[in-house]
N, C-alpha and C. Protein backbone atom coordinates (compact mmCIF):
# COMPACT_ATOMS: atom_id res chain seq x y z
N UNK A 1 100.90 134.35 111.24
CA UNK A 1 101.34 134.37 112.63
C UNK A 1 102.76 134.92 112.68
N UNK A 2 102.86 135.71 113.81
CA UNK A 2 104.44 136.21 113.85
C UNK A 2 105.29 135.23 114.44
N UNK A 3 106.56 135.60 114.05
CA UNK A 3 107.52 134.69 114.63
C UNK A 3 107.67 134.66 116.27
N UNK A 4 106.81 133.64 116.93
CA UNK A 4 106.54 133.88 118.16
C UNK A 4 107.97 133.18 118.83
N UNK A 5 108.41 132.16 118.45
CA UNK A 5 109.48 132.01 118.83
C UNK A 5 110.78 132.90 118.85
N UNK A 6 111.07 133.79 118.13
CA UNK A 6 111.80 134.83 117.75
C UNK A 6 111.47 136.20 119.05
N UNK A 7 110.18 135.93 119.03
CA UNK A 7 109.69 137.42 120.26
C UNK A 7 110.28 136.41 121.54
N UNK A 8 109.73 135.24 121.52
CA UNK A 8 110.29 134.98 122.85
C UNK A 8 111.72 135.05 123.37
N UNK A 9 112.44 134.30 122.21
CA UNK A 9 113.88 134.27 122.50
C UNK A 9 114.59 135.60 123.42
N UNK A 10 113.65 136.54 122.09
CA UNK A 10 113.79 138.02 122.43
C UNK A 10 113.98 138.94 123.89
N UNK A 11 112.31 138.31 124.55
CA UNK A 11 111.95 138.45 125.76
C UNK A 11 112.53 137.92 126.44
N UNK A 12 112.49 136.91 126.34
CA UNK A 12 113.71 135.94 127.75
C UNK A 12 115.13 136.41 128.03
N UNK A 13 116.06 136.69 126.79
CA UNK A 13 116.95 137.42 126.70
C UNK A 13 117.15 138.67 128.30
N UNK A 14 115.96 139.79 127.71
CA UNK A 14 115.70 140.69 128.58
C UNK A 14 115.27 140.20 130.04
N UNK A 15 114.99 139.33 129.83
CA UNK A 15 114.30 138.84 131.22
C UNK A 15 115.56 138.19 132.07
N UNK A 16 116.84 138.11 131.44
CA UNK A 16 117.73 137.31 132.32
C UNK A 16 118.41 138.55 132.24
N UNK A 17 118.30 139.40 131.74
CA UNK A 17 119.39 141.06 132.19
C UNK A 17 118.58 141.76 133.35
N UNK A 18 116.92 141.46 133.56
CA UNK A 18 116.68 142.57 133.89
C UNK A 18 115.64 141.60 135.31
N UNK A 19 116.20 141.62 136.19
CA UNK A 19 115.63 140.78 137.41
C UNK A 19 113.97 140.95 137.86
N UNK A 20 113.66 142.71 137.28
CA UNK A 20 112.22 142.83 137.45
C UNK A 20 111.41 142.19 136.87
N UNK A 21 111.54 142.02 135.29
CA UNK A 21 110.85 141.67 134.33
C UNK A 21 111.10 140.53 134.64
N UNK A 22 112.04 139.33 135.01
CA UNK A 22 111.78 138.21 135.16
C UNK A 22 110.65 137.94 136.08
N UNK A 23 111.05 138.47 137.71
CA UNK A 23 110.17 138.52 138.82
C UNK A 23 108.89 138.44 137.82
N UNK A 24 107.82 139.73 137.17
CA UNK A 24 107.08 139.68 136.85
C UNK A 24 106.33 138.67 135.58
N UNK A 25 107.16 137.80 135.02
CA UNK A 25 106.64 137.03 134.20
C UNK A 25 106.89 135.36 134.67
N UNK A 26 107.58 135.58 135.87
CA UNK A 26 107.88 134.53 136.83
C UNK A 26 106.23 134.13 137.80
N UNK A 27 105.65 135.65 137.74
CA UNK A 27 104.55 135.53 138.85
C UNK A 27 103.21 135.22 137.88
N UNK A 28 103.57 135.19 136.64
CA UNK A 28 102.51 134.73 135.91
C UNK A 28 101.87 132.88 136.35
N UNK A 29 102.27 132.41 136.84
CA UNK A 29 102.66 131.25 137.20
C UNK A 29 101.41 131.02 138.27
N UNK A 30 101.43 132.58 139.06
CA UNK A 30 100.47 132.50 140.31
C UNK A 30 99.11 132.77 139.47
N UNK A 31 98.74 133.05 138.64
CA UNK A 31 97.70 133.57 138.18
C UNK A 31 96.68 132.67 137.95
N UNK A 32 95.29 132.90 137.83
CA UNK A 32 94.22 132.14 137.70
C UNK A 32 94.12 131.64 136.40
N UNK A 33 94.93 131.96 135.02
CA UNK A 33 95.05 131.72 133.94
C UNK A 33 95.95 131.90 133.40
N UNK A 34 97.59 130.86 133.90
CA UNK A 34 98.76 131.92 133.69
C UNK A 34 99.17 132.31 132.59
N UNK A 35 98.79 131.35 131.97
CA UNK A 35 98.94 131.79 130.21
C UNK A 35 98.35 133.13 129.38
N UNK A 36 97.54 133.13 129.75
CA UNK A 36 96.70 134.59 129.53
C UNK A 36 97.04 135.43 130.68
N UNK A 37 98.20 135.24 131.37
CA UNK A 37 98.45 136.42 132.05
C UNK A 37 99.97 136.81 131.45
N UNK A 38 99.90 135.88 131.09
CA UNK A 38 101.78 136.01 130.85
C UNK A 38 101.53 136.66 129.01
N UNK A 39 101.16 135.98 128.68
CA UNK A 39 100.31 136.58 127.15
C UNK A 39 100.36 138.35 127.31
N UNK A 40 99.05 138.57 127.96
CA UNK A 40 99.55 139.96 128.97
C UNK A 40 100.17 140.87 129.05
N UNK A 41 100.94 139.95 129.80
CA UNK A 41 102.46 140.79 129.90
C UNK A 41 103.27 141.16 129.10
N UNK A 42 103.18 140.19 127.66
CA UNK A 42 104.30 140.28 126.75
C UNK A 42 103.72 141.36 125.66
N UNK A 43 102.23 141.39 125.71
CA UNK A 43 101.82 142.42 124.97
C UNK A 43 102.00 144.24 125.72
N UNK A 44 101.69 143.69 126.57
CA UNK A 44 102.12 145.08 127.47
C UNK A 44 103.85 145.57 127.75
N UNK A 45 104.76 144.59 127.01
CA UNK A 45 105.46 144.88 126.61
C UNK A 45 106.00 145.39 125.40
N UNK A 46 104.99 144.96 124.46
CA UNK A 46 105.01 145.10 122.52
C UNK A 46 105.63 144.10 122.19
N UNK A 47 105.49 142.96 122.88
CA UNK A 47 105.68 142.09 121.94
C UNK A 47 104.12 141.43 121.56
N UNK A 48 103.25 140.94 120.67
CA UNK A 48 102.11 140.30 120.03
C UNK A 48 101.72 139.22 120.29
N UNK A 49 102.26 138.63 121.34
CA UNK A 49 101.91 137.31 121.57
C UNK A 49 100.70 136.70 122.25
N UNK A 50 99.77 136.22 121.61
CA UNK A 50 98.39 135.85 122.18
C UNK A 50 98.47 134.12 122.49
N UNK A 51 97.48 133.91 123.26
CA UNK A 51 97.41 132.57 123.49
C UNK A 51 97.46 131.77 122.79
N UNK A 52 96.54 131.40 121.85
CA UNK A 52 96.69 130.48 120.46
C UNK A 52 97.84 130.33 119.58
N UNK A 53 98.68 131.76 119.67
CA UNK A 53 99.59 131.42 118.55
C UNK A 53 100.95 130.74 119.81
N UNK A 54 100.60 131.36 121.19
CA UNK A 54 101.82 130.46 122.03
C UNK A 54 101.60 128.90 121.80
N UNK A 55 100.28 128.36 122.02
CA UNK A 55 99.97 126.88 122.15
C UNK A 55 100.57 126.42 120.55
N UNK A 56 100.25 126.92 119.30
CA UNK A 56 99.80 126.69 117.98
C UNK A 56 101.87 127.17 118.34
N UNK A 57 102.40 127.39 118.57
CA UNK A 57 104.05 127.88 118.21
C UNK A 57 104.63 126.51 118.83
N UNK A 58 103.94 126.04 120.09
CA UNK A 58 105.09 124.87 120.60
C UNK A 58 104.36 123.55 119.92
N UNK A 59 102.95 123.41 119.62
CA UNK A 59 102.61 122.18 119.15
C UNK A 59 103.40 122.09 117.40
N UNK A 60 103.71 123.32 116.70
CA UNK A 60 104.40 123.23 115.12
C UNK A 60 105.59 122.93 115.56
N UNK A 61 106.32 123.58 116.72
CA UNK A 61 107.72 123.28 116.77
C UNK A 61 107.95 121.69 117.67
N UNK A 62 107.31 121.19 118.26
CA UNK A 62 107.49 119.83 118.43
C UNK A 62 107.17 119.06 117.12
N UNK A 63 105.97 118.82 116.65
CA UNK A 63 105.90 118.19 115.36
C UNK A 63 107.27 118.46 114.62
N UNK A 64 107.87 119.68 114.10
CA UNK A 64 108.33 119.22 113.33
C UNK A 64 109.90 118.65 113.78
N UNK A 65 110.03 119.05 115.20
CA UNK A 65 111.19 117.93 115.59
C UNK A 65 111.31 116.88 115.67
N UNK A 66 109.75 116.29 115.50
CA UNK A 66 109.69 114.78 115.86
C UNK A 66 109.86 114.45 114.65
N UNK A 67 108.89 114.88 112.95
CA UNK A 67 109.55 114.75 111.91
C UNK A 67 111.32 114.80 111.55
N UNK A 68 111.90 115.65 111.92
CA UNK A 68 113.44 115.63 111.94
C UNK A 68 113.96 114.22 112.87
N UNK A 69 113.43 113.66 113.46
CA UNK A 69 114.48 112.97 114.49
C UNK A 69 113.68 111.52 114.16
N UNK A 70 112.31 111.36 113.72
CA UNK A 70 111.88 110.31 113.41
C UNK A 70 111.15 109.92 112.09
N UNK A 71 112.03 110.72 111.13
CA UNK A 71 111.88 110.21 109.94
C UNK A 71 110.04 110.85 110.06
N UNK A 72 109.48 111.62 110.27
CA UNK A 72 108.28 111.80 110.21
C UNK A 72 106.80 111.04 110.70
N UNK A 73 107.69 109.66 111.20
CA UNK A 73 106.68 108.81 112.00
C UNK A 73 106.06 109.18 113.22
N UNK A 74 105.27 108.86 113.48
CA UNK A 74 104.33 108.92 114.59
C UNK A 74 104.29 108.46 116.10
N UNK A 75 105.90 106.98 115.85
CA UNK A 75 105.58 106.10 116.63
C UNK A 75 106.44 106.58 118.71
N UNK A 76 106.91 107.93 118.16
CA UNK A 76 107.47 108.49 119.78
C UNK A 76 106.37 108.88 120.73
N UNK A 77 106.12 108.83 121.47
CA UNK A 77 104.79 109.31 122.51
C UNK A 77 105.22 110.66 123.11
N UNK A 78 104.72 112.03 123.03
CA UNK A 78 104.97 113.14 123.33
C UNK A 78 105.06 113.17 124.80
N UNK A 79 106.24 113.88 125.29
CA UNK A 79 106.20 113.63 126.59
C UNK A 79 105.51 114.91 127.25
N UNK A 80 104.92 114.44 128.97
CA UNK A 80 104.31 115.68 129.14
C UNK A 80 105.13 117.26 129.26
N UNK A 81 104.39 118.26 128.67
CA UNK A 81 104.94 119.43 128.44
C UNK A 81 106.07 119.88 127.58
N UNK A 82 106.58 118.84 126.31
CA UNK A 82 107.70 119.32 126.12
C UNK A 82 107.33 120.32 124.64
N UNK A 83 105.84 120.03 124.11
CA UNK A 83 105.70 121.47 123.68
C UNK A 83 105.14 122.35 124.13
N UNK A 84 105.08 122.61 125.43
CA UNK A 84 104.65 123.76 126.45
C UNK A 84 105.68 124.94 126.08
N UNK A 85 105.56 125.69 125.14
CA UNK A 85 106.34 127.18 125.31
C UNK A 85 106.74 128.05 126.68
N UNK A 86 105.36 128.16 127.07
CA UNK A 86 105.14 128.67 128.49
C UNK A 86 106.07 128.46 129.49
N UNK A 87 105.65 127.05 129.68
CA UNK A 87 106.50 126.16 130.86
C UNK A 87 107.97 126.25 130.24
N UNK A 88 107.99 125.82 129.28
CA UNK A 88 109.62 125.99 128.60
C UNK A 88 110.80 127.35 128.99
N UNK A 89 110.39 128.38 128.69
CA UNK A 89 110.43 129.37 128.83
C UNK A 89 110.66 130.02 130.32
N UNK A 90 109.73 130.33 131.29
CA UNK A 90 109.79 130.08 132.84
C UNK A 90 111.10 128.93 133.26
N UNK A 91 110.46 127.61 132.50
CA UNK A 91 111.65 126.92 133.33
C UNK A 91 113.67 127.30 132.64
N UNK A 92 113.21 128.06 131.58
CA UNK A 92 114.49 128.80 131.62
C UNK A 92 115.16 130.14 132.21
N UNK A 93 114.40 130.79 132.56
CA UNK A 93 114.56 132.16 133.46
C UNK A 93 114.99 131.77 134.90
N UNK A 94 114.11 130.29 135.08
CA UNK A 94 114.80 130.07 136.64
C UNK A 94 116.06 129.78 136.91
């Protein structure tokens, strides 16, 4: 899997210089599947990012924060969305 976190950083970057490209990955949001629209978009930009490896990028990067911050235990309850890439992401452009 590519460094999907790395493309995003990437993208978002551009997306706070460039007001269109936000608009348009902002309106992914309206879509009947926004994730696979926004997916989409980022390929139709060149960046590689498919659905599975977005979901499969925020569920590795929460695990292993919860390992870092709780000794690797189990016992924190994931809150809703906080390994949502997607949502993460959007709610930083706004």
């Amino acid at each position: 899997m590519a460094d999907v976190v790395g493309m995003l950083d990437e993208l978002q970057n551009k997306a706070l210089r460039d007001e269109e490209l936000k608009k348009r990955l902002l309106a992914t949001r309206e879509e009947k599947d926004p994730v696979s629209a926004f997916c989409k978009v980022c390929r139709e930009l060149g960046y590689e990012i498919y659905e599975m490896e977005l979901i499969c990028a925020g569920e590795e990067f929460h695990a292993a924060m919860k390992r870092s911050t709780n000794g690797g235990g189990e016992n924190s309850p994931m809150l809703a969305g906080e390994d949502d890439f997607y949502e993460l992401f959007l709610a930083n452009l706004e």
